[in-house]
N, C-alpha and C. Protein backbone atom coordinates (compact mmCIF):
# COMPACT_ATOMS: atom_id res chain seq x y z
N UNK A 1 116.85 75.43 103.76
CA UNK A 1 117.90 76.39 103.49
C UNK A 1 117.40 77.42 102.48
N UNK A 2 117.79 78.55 102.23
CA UNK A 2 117.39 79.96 102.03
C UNK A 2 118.70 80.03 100.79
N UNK A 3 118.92 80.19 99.71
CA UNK A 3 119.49 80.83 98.65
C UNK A 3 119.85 82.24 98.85
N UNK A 4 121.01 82.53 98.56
CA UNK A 4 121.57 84.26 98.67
C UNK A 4 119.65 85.28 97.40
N UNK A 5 119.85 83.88 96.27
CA UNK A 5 119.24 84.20 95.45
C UNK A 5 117.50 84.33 95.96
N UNK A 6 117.03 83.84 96.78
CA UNK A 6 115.80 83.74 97.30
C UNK A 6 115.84 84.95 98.12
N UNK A 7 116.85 84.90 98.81
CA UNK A 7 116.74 86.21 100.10
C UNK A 7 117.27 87.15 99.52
N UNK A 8 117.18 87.29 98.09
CA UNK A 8 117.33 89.04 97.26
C UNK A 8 115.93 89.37 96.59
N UNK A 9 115.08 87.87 96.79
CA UNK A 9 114.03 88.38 95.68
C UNK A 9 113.03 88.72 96.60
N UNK A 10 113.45 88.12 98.02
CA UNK A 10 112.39 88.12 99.54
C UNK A 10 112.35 89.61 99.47
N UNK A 11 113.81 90.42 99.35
CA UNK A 11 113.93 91.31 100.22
C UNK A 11 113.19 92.45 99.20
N UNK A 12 113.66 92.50 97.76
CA UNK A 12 113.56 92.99 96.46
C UNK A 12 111.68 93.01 96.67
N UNK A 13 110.93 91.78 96.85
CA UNK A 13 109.48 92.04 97.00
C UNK A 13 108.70 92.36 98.22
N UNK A 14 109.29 92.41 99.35
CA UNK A 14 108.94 92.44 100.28
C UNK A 14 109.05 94.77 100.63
N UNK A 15 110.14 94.81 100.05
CA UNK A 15 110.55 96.58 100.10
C UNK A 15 109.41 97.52 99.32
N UNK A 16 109.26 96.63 98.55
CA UNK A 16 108.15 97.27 97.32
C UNK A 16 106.97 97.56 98.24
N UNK A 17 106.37 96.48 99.31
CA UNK A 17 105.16 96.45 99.64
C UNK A 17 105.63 97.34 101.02
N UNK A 18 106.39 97.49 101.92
CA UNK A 18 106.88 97.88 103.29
C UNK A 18 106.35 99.41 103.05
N UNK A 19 107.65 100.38 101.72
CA UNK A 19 107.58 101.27 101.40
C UNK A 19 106.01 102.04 101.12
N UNK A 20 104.96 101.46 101.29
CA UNK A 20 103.79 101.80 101.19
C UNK A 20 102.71 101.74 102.71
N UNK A 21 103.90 101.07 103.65
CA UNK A 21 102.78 101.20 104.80
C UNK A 21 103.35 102.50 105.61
N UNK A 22 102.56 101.94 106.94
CA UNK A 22 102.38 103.30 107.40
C UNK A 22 103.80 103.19 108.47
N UNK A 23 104.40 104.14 109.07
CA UNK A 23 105.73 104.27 109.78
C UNK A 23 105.71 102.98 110.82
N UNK A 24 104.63 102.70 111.01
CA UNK A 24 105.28 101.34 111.98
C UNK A 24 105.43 100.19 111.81
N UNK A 25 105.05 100.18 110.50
CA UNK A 25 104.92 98.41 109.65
C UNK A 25 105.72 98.87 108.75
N UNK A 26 106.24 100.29 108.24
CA UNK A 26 106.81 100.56 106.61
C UNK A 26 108.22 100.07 106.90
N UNK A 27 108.77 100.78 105.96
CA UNK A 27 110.34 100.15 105.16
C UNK A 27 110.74 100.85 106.53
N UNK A 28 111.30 101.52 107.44
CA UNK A 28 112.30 101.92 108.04
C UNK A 28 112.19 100.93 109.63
N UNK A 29 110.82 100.40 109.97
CA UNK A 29 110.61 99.49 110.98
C UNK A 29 111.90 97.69 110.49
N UNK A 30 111.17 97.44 109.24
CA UNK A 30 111.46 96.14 108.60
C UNK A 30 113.05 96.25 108.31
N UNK A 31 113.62 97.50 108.53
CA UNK A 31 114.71 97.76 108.17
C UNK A 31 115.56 97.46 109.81
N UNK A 32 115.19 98.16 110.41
CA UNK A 32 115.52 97.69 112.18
C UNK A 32 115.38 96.12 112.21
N UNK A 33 114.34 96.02 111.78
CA UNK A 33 114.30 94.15 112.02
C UNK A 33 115.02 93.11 111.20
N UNK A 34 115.17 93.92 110.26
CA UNK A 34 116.52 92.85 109.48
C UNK A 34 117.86 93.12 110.04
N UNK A 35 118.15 94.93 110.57
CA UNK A 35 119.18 94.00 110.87
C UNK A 35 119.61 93.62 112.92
N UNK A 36 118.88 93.80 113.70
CA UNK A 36 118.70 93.00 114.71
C UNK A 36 118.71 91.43 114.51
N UNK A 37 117.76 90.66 113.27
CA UNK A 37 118.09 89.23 112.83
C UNK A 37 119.16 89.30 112.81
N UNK A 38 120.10 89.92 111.58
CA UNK A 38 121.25 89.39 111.48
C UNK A 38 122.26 89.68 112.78
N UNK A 39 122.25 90.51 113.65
CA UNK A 39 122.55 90.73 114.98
C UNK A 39 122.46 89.37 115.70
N UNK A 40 121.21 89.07 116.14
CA UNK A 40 121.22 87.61 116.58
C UNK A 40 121.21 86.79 116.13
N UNK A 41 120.78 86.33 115.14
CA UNK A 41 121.73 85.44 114.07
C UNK A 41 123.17 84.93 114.46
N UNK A 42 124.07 85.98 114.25
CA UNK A 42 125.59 85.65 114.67
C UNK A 42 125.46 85.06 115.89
N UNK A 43 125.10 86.43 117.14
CA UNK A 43 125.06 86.14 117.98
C UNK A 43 124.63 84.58 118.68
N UNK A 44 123.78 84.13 117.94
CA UNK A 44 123.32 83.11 118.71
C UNK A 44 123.33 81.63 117.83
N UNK A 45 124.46 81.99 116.82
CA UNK A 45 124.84 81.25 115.73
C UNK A 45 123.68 80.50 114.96
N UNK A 46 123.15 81.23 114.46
CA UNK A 46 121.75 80.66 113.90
C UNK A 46 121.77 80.91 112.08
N UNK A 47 121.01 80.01 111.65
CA UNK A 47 121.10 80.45 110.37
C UNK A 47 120.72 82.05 109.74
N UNK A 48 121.43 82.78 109.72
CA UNK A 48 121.51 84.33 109.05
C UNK A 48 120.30 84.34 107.95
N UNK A 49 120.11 83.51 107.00
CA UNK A 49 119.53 83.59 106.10
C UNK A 49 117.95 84.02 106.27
N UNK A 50 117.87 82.10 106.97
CA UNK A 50 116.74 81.98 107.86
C UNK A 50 116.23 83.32 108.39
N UNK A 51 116.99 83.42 109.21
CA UNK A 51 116.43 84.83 109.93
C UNK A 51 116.24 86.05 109.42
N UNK A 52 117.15 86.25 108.45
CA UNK A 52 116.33 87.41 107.98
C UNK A 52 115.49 87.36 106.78
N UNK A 53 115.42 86.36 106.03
CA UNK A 53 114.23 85.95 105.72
C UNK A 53 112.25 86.17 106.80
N UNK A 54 112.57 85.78 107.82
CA UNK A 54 111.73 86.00 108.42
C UNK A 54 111.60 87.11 109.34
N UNK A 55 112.80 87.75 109.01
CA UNK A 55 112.61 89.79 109.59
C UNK A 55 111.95 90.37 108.39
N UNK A 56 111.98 90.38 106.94
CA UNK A 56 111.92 91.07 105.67
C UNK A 56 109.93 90.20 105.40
N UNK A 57 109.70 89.00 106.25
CA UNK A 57 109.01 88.74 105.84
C UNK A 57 107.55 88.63 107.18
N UNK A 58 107.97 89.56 108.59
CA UNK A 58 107.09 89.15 109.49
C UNK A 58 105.93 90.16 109.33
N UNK A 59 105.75 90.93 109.02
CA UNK A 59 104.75 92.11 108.71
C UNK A 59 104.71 92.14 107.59
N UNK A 60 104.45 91.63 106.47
CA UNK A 60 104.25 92.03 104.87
C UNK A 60 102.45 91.58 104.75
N UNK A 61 102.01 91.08 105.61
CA UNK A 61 100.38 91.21 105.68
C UNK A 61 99.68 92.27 105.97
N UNK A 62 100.22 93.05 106.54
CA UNK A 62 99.88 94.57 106.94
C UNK A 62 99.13 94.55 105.33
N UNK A 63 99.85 94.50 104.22
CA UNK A 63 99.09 95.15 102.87
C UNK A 63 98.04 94.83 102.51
N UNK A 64 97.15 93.48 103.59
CA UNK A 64 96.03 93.18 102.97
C UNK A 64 95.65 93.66 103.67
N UNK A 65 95.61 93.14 105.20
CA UNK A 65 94.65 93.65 106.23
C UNK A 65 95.81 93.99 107.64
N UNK A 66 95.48 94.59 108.51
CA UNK A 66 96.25 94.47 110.06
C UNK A 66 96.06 93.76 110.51
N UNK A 67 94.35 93.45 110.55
CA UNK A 67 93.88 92.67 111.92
C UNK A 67 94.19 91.19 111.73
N UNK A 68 94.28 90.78 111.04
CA UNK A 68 95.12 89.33 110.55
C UNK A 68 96.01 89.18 109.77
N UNK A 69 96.93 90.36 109.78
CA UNK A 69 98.15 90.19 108.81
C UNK A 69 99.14 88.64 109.30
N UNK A 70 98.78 88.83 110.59
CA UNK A 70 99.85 87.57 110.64
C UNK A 70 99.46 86.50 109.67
N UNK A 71 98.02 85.95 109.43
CA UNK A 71 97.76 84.68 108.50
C UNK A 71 98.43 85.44 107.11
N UNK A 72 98.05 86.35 106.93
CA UNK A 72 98.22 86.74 105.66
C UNK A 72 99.83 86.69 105.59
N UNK A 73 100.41 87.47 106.53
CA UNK A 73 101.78 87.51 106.25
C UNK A 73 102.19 85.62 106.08
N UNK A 74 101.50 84.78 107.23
CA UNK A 74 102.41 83.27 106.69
C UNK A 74 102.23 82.78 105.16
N UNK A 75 101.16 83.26 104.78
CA UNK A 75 100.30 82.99 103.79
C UNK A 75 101.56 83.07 102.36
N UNK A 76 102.06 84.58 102.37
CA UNK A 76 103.06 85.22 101.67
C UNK A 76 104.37 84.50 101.71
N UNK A 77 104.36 84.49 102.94
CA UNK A 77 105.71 83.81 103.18
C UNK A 77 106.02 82.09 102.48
N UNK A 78 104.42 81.78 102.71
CA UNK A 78 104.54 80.06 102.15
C UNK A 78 104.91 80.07 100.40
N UNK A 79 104.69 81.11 99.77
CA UNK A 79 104.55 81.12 98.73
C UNK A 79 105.86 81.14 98.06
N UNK A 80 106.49 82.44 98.66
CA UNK A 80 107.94 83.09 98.23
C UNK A 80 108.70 82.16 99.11
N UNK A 81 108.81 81.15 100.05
CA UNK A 81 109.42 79.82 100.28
C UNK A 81 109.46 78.55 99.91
């Protein structure tokens, strides 16, 4: 389970780093994808939190590298979870 308080500090550190990439990984992509989560979320009665936890947090590897942001992004994610 995900804290209101965890998924402000997800979102709070995750904006900092978005706002610096480039238009298809930056803040206005991650912004579509949070809220489509919470879209299906409801929709498909799933934990809200959960999910957008992992919209705010699926591309935040972009800041090290692209070509393996995904490790990097789980990497991030294990940490701030």
């Amino acid at each position: 389970m995900i804290s209101k308080i965890q998924l402000a500090k997800i979102s709070k550190f995750t904006r900092r780093i978005y706002e610096k990439l480039d238009y298809a990984h930056g803040i206005d992509h991650v912004n579509k994808v949070v809220r489509y989560s919470r879209f299906l979320a409801k929709k498909e009665n799933a934990n809200a939190r959960i999910c957008e936890a992992a919209a705010w947090l699926h591309d935040v590897g972009y800041s090290i590298e692209t070509k393996a942001h995904t490790t990097h992004s789980e990497k991030i994610a294990t940490k701030l979870l």
